[in-house]
C-alpha atoms as a PDB file:
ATOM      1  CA  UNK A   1      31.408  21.167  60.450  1.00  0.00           C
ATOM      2  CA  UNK A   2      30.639  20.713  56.677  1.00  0.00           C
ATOM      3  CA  UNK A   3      33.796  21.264  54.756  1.00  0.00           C
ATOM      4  CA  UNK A   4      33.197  24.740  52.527  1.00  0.00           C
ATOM      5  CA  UNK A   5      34.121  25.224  49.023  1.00  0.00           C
ATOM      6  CA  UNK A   6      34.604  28.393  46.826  1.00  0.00           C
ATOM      7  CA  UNK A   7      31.826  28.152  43.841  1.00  0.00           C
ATOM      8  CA  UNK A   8      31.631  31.625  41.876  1.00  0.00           C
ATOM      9  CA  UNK A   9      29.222  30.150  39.361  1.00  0.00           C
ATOM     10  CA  UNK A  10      26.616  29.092  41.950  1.00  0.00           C
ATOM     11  CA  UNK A  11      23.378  28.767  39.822  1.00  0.00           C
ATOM     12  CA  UNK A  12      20.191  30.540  42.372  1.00  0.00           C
ATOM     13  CA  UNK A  13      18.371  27.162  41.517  1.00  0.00           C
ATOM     14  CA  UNK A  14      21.785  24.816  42.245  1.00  0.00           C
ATOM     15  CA  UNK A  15      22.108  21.991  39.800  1.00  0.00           C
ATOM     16  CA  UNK A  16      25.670  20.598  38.483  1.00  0.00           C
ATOM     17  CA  UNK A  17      28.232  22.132  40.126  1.00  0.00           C
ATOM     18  CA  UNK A  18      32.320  21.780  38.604  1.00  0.00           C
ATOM     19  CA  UNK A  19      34.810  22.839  40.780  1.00  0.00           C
ATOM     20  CA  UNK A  20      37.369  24.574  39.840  1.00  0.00           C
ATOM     21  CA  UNK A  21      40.692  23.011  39.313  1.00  0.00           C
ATOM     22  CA  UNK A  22      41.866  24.210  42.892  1.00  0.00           C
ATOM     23  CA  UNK A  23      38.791  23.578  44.593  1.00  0.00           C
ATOM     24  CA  UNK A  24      38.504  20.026  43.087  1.00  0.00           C
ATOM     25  CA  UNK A  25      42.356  19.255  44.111  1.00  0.00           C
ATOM     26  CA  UNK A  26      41.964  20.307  47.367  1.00  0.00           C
ATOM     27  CA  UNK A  27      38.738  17.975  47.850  1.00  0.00           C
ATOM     28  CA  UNK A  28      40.602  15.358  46.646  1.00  0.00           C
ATOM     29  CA  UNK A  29      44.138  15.369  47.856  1.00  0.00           C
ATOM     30  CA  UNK A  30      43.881  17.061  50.882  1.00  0.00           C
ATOM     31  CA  UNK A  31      40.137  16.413  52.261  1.00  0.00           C
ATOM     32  CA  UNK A  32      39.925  12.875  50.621  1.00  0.00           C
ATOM     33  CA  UNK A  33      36.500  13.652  49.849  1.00  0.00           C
ATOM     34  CA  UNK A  34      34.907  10.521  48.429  1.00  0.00           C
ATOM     35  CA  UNK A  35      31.161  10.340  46.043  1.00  0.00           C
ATOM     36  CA  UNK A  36      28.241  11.489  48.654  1.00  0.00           C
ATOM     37  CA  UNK A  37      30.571  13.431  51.050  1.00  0.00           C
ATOM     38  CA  UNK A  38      27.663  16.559  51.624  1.00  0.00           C
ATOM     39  CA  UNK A  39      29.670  19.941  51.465  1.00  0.00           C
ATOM     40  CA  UNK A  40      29.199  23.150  51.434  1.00  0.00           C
ATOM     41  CA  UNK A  41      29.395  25.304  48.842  1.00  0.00           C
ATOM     42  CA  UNK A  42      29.860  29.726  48.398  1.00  0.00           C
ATOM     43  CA  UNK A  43      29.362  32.203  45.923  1.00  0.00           C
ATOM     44  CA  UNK A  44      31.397  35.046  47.348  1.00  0.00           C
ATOM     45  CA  UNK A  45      28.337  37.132  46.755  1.00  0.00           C
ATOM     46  CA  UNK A  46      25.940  36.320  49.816  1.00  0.00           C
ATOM     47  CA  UNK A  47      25.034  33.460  48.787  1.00  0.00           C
ATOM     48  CA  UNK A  48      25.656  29.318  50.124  1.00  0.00           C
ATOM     49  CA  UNK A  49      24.375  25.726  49.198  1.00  0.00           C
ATOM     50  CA  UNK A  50      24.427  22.128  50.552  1.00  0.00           C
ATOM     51  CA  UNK A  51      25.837  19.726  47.603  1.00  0.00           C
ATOM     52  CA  UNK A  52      26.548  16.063  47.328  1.00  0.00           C
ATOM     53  CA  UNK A  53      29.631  15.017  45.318  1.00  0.00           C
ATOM     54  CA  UNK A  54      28.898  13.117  42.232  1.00  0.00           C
ATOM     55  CA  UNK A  55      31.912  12.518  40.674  1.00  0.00           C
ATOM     56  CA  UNK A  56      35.471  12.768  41.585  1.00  0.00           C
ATOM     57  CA  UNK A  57      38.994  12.907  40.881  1.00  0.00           C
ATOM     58  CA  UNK A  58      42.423  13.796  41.671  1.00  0.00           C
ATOM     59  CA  UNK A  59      41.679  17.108  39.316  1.00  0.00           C
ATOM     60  CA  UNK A  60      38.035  17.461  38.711  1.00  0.00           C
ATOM     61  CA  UNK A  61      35.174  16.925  41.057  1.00  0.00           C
ATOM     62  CA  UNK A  62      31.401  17.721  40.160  1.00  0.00           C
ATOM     63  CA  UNK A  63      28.927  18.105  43.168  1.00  0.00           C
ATOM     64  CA  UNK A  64      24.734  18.313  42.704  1.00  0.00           C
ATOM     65  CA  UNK A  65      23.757  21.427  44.646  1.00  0.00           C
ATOM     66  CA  UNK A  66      20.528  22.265  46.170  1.00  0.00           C
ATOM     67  CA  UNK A  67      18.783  25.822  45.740  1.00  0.00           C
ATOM     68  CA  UNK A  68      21.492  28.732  47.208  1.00  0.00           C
ATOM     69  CA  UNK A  69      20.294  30.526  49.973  1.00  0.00           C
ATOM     70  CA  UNK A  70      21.145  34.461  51.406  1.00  0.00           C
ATOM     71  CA  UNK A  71      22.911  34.257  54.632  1.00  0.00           C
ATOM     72  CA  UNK A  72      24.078  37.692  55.732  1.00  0.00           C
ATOM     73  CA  UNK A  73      27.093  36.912  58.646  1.00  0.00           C
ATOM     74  CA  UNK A  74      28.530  40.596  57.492  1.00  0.00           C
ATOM     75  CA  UNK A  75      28.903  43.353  59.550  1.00  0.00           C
ATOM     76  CA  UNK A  76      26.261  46.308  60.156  1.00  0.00           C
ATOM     77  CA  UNK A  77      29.090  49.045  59.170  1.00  0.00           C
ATOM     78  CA  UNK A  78      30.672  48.549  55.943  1.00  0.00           C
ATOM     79  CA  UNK A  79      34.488  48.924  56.180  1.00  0.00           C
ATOM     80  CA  UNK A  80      36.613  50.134  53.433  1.00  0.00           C
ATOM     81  CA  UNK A  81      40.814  50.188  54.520  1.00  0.00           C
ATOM     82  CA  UNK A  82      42.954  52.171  52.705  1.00  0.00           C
ATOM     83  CA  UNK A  83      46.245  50.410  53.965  1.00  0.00           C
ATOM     84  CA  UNK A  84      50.267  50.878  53.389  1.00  0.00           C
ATOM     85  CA  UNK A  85      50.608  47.375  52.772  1.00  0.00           C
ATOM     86  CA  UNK A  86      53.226  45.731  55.143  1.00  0.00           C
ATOM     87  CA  UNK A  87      56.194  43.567  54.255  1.00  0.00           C
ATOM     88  CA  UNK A  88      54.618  40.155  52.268  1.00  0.00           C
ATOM     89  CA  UNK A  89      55.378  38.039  55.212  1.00  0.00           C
ATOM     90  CA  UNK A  90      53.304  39.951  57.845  1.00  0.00           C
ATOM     91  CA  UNK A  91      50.604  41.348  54.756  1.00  0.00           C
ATOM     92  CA  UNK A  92      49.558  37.691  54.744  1.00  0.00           C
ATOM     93  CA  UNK A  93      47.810  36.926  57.745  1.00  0.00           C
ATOM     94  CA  UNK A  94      46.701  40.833  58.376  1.00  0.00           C
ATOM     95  CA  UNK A  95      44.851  39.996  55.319  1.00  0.00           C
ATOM     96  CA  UNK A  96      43.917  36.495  57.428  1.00  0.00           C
ATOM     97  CA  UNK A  97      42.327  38.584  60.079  1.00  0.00           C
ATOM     98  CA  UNK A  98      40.771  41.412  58.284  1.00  0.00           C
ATOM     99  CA  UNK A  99      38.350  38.843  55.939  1.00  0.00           C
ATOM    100  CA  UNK A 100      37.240  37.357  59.614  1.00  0.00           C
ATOM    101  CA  UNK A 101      36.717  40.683  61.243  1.00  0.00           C
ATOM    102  CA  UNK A 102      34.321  41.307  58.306  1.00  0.00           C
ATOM    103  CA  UNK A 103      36.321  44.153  56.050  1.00  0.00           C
ATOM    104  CA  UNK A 104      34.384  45.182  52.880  1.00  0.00           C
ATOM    105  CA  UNK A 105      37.325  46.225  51.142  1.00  0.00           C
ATOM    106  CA  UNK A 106      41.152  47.049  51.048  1.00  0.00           C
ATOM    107  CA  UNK A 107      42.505  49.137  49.251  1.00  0.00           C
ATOM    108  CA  UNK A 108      46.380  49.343  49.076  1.00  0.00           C
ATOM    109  CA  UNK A 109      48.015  53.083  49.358  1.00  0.00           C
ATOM    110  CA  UNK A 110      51.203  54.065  47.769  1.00  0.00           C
ATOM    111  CA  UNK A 111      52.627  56.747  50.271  1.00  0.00           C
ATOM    112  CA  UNK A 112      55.359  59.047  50.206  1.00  0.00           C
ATOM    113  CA  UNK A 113      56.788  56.635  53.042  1.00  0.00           C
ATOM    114  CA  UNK A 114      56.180  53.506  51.179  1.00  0.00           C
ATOM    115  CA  UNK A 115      59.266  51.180  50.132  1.00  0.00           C
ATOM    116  CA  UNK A 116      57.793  49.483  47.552  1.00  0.00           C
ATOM    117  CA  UNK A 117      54.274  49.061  46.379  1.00  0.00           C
ATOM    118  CA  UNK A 118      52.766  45.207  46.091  1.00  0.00           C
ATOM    119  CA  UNK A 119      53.254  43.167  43.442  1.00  0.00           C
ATOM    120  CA  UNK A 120      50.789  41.578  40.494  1.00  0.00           C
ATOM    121  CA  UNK A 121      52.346  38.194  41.948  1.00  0.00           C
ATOM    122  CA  UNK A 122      51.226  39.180  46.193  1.00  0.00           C
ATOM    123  CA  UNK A 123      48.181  40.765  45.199  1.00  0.00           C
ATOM    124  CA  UNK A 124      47.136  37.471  43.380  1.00  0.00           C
ATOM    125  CA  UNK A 125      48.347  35.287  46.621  1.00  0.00           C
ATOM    126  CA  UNK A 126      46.442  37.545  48.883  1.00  0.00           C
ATOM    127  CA  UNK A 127      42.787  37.166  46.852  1.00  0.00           C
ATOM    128  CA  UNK A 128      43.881  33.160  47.172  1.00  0.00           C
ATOM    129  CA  UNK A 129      44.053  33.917  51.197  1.00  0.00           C
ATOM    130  CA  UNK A 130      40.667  36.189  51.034  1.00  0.00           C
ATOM    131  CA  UNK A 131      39.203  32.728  49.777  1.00  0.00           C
ATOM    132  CA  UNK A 132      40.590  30.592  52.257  1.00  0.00           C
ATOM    133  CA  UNK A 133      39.924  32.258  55.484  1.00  0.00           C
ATOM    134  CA  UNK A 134      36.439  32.721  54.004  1.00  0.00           C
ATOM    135  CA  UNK A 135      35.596  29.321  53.568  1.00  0.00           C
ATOM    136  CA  UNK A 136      37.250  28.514  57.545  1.00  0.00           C
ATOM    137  CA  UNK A 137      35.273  31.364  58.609  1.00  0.00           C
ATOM    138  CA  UNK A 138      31.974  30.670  57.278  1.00  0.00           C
ATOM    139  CA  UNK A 139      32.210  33.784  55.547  1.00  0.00           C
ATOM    140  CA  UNK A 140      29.671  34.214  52.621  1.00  0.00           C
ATOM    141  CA  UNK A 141      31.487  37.670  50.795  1.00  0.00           C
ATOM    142  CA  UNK A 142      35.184  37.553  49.676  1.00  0.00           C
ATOM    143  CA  UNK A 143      36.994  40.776  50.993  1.00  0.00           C
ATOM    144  CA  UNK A 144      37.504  42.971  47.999  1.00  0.00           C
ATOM    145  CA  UNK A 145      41.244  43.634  47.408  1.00  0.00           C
ATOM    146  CA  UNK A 146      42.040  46.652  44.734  1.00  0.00           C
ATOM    147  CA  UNK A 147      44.866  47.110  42.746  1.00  0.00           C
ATOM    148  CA  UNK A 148      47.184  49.730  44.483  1.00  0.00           C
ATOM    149  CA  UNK A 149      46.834  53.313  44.174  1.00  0.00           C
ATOM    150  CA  UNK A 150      48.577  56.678  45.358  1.00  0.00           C
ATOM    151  CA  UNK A 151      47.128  58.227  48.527  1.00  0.00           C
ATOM    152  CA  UNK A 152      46.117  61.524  46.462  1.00  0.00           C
ATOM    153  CA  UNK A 153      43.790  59.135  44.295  1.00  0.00           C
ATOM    154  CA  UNK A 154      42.365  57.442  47.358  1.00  0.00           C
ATOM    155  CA  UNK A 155      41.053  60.880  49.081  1.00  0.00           C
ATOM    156  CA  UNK A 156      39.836  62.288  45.384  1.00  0.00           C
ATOM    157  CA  UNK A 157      37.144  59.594  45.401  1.00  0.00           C
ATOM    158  CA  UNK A 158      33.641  60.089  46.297  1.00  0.00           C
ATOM    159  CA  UNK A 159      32.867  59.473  49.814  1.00  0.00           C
ATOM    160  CA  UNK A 160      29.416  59.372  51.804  1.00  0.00           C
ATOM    161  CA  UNK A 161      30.537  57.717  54.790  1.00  0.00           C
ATOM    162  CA  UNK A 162      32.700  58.343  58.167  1.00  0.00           C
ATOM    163  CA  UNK A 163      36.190  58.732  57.236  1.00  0.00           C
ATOM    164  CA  UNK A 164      39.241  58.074  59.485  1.00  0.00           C
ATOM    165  CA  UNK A 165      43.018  58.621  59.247  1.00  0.00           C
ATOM    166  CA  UNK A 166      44.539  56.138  62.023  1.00  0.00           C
ATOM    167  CA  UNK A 167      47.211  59.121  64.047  1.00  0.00           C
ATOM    168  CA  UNK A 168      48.481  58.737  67.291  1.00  0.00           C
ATOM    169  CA  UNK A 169      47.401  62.314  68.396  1.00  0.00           C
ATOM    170  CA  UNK A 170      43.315  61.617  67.333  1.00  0.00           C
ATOM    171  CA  UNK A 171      40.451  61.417  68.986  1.00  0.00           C
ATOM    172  CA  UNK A 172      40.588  57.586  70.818  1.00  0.00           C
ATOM    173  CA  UNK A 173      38.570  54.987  68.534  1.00  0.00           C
ATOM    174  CA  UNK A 174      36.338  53.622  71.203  1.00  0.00           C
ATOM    175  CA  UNK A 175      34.435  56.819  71.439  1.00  0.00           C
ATOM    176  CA  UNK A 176      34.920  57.862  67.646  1.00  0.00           C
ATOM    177  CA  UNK A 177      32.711  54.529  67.065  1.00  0.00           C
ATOM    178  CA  UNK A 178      29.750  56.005  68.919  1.00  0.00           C
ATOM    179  CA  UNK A 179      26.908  57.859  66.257  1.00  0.00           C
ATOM    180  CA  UNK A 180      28.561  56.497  63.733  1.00  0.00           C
ATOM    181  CA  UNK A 181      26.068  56.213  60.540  1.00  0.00           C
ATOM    182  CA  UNK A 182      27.081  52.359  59.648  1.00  0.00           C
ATOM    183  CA  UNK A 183      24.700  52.151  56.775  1.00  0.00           C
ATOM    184  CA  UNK A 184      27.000  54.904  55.142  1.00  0.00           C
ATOM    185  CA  UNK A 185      29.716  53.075  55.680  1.00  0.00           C
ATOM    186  CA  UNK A 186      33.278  53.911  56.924  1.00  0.00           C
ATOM    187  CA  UNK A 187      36.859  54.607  55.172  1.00  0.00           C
ATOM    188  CA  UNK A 188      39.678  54.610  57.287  1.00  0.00           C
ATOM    189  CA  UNK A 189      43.370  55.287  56.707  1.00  0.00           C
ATOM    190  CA  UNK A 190      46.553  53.108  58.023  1.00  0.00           C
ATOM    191  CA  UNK A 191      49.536  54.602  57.160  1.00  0.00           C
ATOM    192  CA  UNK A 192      53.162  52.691  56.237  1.00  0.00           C
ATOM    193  CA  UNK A 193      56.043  52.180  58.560  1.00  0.00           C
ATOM    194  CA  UNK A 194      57.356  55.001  59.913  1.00  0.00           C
ATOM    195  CA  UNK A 195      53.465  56.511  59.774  1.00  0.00           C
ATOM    196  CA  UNK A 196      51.833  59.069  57.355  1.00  0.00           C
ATOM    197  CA  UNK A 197      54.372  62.595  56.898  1.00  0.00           C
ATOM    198  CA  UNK A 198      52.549  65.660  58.295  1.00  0.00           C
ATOM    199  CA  UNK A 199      51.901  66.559  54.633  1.00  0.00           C
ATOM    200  CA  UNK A 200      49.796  63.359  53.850  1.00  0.00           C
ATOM    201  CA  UNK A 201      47.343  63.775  57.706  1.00  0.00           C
ATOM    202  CA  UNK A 202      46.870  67.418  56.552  1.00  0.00           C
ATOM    203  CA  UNK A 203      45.775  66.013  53.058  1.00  0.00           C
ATOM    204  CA  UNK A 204      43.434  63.862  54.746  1.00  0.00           C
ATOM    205  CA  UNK A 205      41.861  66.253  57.317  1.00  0.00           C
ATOM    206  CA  UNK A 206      41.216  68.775  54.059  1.00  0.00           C
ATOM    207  CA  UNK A 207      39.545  65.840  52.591  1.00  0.00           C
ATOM    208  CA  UNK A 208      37.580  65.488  55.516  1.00  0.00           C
ATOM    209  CA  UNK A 209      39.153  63.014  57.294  1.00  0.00           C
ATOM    210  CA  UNK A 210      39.020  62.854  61.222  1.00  0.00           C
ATOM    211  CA  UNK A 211      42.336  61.583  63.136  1.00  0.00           C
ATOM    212  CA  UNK A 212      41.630  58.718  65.209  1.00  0.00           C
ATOM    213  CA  UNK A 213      43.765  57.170  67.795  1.00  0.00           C
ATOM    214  CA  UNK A 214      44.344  53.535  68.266  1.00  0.00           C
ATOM    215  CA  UNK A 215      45.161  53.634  71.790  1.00  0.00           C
ATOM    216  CA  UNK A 216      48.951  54.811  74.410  1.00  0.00           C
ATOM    217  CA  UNK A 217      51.305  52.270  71.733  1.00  0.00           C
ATOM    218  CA  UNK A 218      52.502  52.927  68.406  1.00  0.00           C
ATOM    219  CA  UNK A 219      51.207  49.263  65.904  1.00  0.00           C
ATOM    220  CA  UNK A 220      52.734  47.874  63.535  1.00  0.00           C
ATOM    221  CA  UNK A 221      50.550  48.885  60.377  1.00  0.00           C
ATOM    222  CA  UNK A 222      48.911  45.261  60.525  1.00  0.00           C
ATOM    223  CA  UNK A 223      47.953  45.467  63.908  1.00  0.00           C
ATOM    224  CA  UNK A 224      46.673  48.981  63.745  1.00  0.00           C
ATOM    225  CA  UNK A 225      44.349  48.029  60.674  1.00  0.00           C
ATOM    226  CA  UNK A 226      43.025  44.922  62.993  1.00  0.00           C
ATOM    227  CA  UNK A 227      42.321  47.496  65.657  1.00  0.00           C
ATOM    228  CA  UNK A 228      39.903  49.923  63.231  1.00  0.00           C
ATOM    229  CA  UNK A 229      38.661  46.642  61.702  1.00  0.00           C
ATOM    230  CA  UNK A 230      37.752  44.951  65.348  1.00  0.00           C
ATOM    231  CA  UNK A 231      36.196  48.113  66.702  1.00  0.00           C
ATOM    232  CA  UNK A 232      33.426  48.046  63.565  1.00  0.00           C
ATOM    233  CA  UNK A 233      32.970  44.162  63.037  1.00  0.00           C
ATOM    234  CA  UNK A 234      29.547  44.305  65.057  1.00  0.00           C
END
C-alpha cells in the first residue's frame, strides 16, 4: 500500500508539492521516506494524487505530483452527529471509528447532563486524529468537527433531512434505516452519560426528531454513535 499524506493545497493540475511541517516529519522520521519513494497524496476535499519525492529532510520534504483525481469512497447517506462528547480518553478513538464509518460531520452538544464541554486544546487533537485515520483509511474527505454548541442551537438549525434522537424506548434502527431519503441526508442525536433528561427528547421530537433505538443494552455514548454511524455507512 502507498503510504498517504495530508496535502490541503493540492493544485487540480499537481506540480510542486511542500508538505507541511508535520507531514514532512512524519515522512522522514517515522516512514524513512528517501528521494523517489512514490506516495500518495489527499486534499481532504475529494480529491488524491500519485507524487514522487524530490527533496527531503528531517523537516521539509517537497514531492512532484501528478494531476489530482475525484475518488468518491463516501457514503450514499450523508451523516451529521450531534454528540455529548465522552471523556477525552474514550472521545479519541470514537472519533477513530466514526471518520472510517464515513461520518460527514460531528457536531459536539452541550447538554443539561454534560460535565464539561471540550476543550480548544481536544478539539484541535481530535481534527489531528480526523487526519490520521483518513490517510490509514484511504479516506479522501476529513470528517468535519464543529466547535461545540448547546443542544437548543443544534435543533434551531435548518434541517432537510431524516432526523434521529438515539432513546432506548424508539423505534429499533434497523428498520428506521429502511425509506430513508440518503441524498437528504441524516442528523442524529447521542446524548451524554446518564442519557438526554425527558425535557431535552421532548425538545427534539417538537423539532421533529424521531426516537430511535439502538438495540436491548444501554452504550456507552461512543458506542451508541458507532451504532447510528455503522447502520448508514453503505
Amino acid at each position: 500500500m502507498t503510504r498517504r499524506y495530508y496535502a490541503p493545497d493540492l493544485a487540480p493540475g499537481g506540480g510542486l508539492v511542500p508538505l507541511s511541517d508535520d507531514e514532512a516529519g512524519h515522512a522522514a522520521r517515522v516512514m524513512r521516506a528517501k528521494v523517489g519513494d512514490v506516495i500518495t497524496l489527499f486534499d481532504g476535499c475529494g480529491h488524491e494524487s500519485e507524487a514522487s519525492i524530490v527533496s527531503i529532510d528531517k523537516r521539509k520534504c517537497v514531492v512532484e505530483a501528478a494531476a489530482a483525481v475525484a475518488i468518491d469512497r463516501e457514503p450514499k447517506c450523508r451523516t451529521q452527529l450531534g454528540i455529548a462528547l465522552p471523556k477525552p480518553e474514550r472521545c479519541k478513538e470514537m472519533i477513530e471509528r466514526l471518520t472510517e464509518l464515513g461520518v460527514h460531520r460531528v457536531t459536539p452538544l452541550v447538554c443539561q447532563r454534560t460535565q464539561r464541554p471540550p476543550t480548544d486544546s481536544l478539539l484541535t487533537k481530535l481534527r489531528r486524529i480526523v487526519i490520521e485515520s483518513s490517510k490509514q483509511c484511504e479516506r479522501n474527505v476529513l470528517m468535519t468537527i464543529d466547535a461545540p454548541i448547546p443542544m437548543e442551537a443544534f435543533l434551531a438549525e435548518s434541517r432537510d433531512g431524516t432526523g434521529w434522537i438515539a432513546h432506548p424506548d424508539g423505534r429499533p434502527i434497523h428498520t428506521a434505516t429502511s425509506g430513508i431519503d440518503t441524498a437528504a441526508g441524516i442528523r442524529a442525536l447521542i446524548g451524554p452519560e446518564g442519557g438526554f433528561t425527558d425535557e431535552e427528547v421532548q425538545a427534539a421530537v417538537d423539532s421533529g426528531y424521531e426516537p430511535i433505538g439502538l438495540g436491548a443494552r444501554i452504550y456507552r455514548v461512543e458506542t451508541a454513535a458507532c451504532v447510528v454511524a455503522a447502520h448508514l455507512a453503505r
